[in-house]
PDB file of N, CA and C in Angstrom:
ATOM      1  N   UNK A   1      31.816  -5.326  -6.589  1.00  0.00           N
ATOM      2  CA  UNK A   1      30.877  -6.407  -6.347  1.00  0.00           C
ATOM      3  C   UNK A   1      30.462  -6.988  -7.690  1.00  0.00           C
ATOM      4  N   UNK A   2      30.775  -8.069  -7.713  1.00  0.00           N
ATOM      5  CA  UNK A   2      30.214  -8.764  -8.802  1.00  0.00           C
ATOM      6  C   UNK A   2      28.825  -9.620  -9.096  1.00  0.00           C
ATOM      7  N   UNK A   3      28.143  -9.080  -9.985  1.00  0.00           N
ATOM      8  CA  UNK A   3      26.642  -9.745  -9.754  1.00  0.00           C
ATOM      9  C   UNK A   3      26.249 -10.795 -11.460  1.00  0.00           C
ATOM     10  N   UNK A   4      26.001 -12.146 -10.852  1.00  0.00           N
ATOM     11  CA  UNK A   4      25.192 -12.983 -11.555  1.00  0.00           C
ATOM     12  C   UNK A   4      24.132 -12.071 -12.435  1.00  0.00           C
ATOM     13  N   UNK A   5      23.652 -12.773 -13.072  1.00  0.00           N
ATOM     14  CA  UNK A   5      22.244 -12.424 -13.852  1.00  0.00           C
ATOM     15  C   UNK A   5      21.185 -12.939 -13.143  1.00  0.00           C
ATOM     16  N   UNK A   6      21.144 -13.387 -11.776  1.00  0.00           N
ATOM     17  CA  UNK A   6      20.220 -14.215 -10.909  1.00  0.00           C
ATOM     18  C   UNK A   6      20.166 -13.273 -10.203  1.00  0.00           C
ATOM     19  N   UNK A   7      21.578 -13.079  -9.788  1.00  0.00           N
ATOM     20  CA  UNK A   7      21.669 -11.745  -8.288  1.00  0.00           C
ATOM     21  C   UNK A   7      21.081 -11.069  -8.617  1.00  0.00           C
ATOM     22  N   UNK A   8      21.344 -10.300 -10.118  1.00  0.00           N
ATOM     23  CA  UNK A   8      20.783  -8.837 -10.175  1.00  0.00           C
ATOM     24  C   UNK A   8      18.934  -9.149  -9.585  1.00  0.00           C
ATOM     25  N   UNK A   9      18.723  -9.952  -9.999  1.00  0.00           N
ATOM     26  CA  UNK A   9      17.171 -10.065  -9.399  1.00  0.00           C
ATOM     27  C   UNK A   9      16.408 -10.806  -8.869  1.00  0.00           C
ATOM     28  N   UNK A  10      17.879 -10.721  -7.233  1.00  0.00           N
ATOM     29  CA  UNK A  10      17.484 -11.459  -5.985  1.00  0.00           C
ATOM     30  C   UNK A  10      17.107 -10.873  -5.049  1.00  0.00           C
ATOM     31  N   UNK A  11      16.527 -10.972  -3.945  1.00  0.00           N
ATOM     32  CA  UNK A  11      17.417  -9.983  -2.851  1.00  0.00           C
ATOM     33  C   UNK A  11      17.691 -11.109  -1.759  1.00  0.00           C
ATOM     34  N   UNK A  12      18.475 -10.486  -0.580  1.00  0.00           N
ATOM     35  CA  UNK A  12      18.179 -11.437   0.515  1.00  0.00           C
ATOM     36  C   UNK A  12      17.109 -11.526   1.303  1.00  0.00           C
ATOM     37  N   UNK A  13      17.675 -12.453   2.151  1.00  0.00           N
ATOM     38  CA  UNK A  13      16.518 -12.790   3.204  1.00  0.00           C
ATOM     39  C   UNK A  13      16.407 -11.033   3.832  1.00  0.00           C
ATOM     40  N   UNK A  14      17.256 -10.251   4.463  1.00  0.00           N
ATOM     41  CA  UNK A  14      17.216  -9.643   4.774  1.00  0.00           C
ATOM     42  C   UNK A  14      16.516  -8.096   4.393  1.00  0.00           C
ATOM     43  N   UNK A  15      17.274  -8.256   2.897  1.00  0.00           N
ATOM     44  CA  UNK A  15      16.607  -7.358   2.160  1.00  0.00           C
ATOM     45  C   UNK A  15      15.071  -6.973   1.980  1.00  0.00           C
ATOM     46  N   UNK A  16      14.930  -8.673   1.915  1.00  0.00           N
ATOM     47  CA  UNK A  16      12.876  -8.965   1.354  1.00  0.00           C
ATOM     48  C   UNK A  16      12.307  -8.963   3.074  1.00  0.00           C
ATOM     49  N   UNK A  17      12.932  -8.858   4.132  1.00  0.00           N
ATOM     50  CA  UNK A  17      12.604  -8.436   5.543  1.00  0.00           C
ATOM     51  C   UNK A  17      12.315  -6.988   5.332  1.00  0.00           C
ATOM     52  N   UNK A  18      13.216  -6.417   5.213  1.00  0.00           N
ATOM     53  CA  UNK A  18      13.399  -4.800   5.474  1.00  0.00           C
ATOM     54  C   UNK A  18      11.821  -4.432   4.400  1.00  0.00           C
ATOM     55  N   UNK A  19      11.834  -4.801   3.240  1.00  0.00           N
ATOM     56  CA  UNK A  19      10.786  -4.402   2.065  1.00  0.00           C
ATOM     57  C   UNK A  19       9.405  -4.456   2.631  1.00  0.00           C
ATOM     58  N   UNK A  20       9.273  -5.980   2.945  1.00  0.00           N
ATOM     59  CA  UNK A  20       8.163  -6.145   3.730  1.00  0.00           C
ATOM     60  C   UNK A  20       7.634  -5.070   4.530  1.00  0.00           C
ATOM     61  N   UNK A  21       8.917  -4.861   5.923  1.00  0.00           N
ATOM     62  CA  UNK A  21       8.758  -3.968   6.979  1.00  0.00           C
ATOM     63  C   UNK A  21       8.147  -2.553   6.444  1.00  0.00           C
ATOM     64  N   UNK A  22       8.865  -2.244   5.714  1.00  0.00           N
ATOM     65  CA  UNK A  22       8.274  -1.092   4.865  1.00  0.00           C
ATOM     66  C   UNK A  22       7.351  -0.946   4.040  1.00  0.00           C
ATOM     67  N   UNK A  23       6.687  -1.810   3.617  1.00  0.00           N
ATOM     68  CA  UNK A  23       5.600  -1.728   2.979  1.00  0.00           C
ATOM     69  C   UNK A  23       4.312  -1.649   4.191  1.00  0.00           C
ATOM     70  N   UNK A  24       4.737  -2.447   5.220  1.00  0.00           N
ATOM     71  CA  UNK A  24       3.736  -2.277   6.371  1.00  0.00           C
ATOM     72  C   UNK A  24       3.544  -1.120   7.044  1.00  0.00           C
ATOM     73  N   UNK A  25       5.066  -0.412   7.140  1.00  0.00           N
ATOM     74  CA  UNK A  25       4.848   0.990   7.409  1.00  0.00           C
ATOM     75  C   UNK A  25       4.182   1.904   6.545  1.00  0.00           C
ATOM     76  N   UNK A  26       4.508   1.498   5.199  1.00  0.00           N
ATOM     77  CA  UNK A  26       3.612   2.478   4.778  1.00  0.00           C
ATOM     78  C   UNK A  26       1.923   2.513   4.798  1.00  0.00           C
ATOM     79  N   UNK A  27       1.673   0.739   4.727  1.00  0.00           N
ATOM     80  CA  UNK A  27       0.185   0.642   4.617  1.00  0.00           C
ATOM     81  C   UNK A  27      -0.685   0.971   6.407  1.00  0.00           C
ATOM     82  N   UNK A  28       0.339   1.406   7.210  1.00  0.00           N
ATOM     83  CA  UNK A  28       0.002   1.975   8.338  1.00  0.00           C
ATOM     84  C   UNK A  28      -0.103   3.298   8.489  1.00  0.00           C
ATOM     85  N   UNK A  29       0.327   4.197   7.551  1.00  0.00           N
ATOM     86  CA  UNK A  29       0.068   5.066   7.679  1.00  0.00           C
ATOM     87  C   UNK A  29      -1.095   5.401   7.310  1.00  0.00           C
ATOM     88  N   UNK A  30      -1.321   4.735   5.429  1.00  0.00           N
ATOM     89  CA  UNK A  30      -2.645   5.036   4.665  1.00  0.00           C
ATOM     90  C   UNK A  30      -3.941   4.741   5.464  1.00  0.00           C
ATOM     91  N   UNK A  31      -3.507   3.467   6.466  1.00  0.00           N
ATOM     92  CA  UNK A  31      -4.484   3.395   7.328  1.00  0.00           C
ATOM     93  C   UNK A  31      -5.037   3.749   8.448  1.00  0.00           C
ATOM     94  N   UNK A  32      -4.442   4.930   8.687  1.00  0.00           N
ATOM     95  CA  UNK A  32      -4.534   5.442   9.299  1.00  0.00           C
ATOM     96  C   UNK A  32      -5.381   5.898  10.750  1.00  0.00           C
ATOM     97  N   UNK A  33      -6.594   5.963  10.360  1.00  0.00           N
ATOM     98  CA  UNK A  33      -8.507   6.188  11.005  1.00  0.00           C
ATOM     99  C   UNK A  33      -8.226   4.592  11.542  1.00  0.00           C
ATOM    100  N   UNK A  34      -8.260   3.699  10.800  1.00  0.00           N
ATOM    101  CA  UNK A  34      -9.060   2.173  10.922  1.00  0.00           C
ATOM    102  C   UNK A  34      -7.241   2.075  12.056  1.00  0.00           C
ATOM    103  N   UNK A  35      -6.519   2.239  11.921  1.00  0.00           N
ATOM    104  CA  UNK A  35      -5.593   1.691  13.032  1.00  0.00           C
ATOM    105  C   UNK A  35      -5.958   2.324  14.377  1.00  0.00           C
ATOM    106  N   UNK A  36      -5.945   3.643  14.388  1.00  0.00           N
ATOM    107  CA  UNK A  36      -5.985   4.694  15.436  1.00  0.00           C
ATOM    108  C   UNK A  36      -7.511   4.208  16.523  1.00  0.00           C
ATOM    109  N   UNK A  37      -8.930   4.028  14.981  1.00  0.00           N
ATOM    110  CA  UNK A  37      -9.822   3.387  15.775  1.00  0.00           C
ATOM    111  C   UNK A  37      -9.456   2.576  17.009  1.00  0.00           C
ATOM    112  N   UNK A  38      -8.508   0.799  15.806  1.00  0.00           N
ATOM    113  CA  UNK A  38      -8.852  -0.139  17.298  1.00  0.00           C
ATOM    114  C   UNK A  38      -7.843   0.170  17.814  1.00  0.00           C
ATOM    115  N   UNK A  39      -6.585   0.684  18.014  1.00  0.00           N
ATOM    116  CA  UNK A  39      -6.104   1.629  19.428  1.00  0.00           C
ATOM    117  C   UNK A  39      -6.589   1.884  20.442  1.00  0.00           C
ATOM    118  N   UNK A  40      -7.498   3.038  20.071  1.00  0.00           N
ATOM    119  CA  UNK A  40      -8.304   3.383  20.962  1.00  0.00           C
ATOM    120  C   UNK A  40      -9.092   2.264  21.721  1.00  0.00           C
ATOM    121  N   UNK A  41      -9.844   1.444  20.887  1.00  0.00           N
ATOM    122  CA  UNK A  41     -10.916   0.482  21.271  1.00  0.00           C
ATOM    123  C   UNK A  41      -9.972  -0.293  22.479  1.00  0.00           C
ATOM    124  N   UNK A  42      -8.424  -0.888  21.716  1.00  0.00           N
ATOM    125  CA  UNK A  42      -7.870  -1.613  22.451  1.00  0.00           C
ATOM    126  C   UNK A  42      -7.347  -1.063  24.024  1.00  0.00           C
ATOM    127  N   UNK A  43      -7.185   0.113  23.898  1.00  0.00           N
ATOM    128  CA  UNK A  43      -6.704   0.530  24.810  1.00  0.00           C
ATOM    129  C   UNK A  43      -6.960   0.393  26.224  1.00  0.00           C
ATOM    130  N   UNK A  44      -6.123  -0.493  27.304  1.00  0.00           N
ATOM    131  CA  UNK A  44      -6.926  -0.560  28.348  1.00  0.00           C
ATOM    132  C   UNK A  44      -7.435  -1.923  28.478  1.00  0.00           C
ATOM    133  N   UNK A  45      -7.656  -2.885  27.291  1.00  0.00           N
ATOM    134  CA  UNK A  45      -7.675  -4.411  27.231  1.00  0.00           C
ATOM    135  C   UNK A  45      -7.109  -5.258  27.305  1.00  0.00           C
ATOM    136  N   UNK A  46      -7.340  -6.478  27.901  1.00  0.00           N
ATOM    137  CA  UNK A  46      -6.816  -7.424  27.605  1.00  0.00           C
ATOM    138  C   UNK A  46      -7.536  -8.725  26.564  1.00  0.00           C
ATOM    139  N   UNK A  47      -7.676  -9.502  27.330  1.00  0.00           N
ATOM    140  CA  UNK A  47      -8.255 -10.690  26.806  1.00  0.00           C
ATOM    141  C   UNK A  47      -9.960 -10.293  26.149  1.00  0.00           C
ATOM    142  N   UNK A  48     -10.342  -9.181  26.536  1.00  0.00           N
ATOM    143  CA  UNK A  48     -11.320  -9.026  25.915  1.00  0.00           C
ATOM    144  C   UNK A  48     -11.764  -7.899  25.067  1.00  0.00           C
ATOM    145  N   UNK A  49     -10.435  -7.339  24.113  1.00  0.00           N
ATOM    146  CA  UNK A  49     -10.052  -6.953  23.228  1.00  0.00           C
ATOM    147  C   UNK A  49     -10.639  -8.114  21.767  1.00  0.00           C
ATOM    148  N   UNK A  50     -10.706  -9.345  21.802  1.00  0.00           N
ATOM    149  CA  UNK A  50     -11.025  -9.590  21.197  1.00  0.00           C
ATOM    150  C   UNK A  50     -12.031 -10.042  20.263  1.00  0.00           C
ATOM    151  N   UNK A  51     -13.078  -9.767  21.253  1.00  0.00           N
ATOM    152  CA  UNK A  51     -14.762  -9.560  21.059  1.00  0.00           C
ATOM    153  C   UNK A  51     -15.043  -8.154  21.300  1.00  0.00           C
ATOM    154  N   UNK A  52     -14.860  -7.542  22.142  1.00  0.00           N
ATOM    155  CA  UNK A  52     -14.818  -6.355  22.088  1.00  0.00           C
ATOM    156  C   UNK A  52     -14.560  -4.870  20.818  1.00  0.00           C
ATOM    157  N   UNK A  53     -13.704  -5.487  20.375  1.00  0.00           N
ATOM    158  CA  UNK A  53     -12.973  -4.425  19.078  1.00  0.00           C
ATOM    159  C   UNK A  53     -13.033  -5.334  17.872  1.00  0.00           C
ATOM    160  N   UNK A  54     -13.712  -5.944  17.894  1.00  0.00           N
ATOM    161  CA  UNK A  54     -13.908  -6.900  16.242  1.00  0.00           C
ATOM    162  C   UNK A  54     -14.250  -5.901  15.425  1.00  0.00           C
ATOM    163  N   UNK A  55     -14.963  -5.537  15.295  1.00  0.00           N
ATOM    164  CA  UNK A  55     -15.325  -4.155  14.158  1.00  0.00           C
ATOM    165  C   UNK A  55     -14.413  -3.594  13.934  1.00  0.00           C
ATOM    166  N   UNK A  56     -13.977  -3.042  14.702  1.00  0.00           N
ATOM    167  CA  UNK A  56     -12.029  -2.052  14.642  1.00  0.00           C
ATOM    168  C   UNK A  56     -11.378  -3.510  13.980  1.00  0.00           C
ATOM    169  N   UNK A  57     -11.207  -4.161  14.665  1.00  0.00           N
ATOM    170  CA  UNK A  57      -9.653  -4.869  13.807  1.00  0.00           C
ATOM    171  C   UNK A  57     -10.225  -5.310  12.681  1.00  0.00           C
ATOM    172  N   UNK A  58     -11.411  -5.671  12.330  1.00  0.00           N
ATOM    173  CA  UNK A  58     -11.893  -6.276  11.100  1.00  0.00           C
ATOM    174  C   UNK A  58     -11.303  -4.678   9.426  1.00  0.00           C
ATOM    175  N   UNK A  59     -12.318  -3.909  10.265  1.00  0.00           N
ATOM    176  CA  UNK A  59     -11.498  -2.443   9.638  1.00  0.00           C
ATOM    177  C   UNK A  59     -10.535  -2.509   9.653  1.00  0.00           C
ATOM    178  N   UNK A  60      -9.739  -2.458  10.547  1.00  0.00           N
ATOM    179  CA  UNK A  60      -7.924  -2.121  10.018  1.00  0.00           C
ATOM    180  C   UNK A  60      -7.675  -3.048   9.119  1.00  0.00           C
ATOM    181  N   UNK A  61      -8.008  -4.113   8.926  1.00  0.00           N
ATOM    182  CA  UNK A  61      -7.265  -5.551   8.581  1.00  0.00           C
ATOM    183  C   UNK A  61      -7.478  -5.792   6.998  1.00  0.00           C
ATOM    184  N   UNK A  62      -8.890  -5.288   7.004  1.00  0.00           N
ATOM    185  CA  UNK A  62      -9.234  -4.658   5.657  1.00  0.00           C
ATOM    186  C   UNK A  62      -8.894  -3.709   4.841  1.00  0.00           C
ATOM    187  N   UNK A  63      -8.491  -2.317   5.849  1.00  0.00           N
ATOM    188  CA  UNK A  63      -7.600  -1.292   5.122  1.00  0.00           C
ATOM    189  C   UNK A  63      -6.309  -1.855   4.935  1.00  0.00           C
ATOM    190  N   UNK A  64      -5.478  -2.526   5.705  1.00  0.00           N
ATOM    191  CA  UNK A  64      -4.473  -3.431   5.364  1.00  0.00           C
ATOM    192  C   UNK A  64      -4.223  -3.774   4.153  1.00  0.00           C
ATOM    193  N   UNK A  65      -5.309  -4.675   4.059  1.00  0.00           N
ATOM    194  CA  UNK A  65      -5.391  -5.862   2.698  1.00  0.00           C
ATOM    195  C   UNK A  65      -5.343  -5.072   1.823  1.00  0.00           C
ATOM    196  N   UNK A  66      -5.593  -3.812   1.453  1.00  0.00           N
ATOM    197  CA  UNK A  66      -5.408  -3.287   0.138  1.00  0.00           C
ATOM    198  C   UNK A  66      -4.534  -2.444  -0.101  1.00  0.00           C
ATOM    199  N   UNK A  67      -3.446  -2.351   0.888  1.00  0.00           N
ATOM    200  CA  UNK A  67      -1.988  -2.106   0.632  1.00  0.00           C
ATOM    201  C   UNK A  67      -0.829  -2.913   0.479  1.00  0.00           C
ATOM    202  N   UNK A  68      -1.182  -4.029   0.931  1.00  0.00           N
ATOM    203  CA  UNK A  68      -0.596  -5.293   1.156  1.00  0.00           C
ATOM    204  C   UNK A  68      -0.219  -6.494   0.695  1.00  0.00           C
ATOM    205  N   UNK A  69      -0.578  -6.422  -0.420  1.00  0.00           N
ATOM    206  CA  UNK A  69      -0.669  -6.872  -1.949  1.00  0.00           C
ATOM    207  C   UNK A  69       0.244  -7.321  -2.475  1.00  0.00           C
ATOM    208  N   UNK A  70       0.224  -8.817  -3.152  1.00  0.00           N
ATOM    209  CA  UNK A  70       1.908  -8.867  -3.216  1.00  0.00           C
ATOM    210  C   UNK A  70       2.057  -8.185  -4.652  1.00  0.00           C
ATOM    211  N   UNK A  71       1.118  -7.479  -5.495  1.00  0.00           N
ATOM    212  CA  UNK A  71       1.311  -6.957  -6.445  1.00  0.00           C
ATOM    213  C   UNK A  71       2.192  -5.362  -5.540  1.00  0.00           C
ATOM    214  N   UNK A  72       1.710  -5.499  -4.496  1.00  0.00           N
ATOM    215  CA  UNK A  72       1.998  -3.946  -4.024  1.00  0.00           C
ATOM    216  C   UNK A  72       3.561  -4.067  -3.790  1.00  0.00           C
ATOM    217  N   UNK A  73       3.887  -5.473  -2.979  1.00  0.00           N
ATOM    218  CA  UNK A  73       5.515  -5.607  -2.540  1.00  0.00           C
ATOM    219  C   UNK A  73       6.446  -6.186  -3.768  1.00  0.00           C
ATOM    220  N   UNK A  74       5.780  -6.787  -4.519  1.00  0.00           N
ATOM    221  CA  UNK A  74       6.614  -6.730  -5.940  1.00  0.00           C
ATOM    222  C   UNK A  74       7.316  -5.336  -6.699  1.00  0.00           C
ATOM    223  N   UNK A  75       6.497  -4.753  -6.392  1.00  0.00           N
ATOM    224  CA  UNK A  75       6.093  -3.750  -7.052  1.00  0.00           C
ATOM    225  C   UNK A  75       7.508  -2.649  -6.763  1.00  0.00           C
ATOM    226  N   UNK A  76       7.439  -3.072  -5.224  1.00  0.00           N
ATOM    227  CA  UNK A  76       8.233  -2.186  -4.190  1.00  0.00           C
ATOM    228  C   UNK A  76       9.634  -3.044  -4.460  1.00  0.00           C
ATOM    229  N   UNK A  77       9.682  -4.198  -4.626  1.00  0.00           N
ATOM    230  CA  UNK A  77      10.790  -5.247  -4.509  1.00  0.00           C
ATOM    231  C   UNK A  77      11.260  -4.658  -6.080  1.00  0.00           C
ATOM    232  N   UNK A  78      11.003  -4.701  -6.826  1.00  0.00           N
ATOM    233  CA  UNK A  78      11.427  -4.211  -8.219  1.00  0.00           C
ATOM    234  C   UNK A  78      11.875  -2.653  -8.312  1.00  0.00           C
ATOM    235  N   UNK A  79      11.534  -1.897  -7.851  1.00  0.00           N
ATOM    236  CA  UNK A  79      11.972  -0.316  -7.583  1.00  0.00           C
ATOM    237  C   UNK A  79      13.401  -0.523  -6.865  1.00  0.00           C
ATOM    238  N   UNK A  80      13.019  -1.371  -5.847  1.00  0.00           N
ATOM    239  CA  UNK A  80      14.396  -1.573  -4.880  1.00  0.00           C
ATOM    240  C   UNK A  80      15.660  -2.214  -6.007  1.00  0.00           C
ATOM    241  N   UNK A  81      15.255  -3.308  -6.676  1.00  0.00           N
ATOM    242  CA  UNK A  81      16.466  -3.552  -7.287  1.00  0.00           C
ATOM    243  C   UNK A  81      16.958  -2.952  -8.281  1.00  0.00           C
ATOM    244  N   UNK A  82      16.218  -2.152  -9.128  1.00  0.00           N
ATOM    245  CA  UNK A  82      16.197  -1.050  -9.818  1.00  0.00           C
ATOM    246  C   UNK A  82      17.259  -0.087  -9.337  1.00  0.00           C
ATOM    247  N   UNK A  83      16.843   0.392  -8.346  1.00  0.00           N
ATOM    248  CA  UNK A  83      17.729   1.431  -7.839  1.00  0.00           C
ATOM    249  C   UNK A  83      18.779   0.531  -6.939  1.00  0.00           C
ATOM    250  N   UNK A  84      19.179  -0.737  -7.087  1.00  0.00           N
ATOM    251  CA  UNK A  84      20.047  -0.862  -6.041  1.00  0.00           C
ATOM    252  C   UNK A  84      21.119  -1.536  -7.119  1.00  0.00           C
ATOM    253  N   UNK A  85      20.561  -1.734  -8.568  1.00  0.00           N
ATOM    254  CA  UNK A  85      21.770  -2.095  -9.585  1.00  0.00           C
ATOM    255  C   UNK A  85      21.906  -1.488 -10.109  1.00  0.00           C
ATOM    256  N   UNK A  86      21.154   0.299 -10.064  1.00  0.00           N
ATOM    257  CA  UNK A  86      21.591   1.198 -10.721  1.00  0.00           C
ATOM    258  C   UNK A  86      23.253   1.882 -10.090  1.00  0.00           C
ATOM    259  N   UNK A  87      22.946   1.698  -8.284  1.00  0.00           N
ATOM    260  CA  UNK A  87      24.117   2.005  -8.073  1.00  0.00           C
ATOM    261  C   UNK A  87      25.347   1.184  -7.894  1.00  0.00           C
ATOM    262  N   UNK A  88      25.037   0.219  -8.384  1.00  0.00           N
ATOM    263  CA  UNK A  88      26.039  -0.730  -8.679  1.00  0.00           C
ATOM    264  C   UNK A  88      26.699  -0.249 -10.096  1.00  0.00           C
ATOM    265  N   UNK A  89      25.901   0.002 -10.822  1.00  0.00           N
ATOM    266  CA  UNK A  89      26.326   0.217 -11.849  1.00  0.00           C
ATOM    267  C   UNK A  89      25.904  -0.837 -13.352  1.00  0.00           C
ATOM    268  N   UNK A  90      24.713  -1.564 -12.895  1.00  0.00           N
ATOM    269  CA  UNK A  90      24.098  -2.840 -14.056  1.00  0.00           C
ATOM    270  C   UNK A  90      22.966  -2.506 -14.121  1.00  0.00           C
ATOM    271  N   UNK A  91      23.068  -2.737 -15.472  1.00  0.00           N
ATOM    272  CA  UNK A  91      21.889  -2.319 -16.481  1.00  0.00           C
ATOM    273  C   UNK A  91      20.246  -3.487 -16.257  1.00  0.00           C
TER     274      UNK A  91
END
């Protein structure tokens, strides 16, 4: 595979999908309490889930935000290409 000096620090659409996805998984885990809360809250709702559990989703959404960071997915996006032109073999 031959890589540009652009490629080396591109990714695709797909790639910066998957990163994303994973960064959400992880900031779901850290968040663990504040997700599980509005779960619970939600559980069993419909349409009035959304006055109902404001406190819960306001919490989760907030524990969110501070995993979620595009300093956080840069961060993650740069490790990835790191290790993904290491096994390419470019410096």
């Amino acid at each position: 595979m031959s890589y540009t000096n652009e490629a080396r620090f591109a990714l695709s659409r797909s790639e910066e999908d998957k990163l994303v996805k994973k960064c959400q998984s992880e900031a779901l885990k850290l968040c663990e309490k504040p997700v599980g809360a509005f779960t619970k809250c939600a559980e069993g709702r419909t349409v009035t889930v959304a006055w109902s559990c404001r406190t819960e989703f306001k919490a989760m959404q907030d524990c969110m935000a501070i995993y979620m960071t595009q300093d956080r997915i840069d961060d993650a996006k740069m490790k990835f290409l790191k290790e993904r032109n290491a096994a390419a073999g470019i410096a």
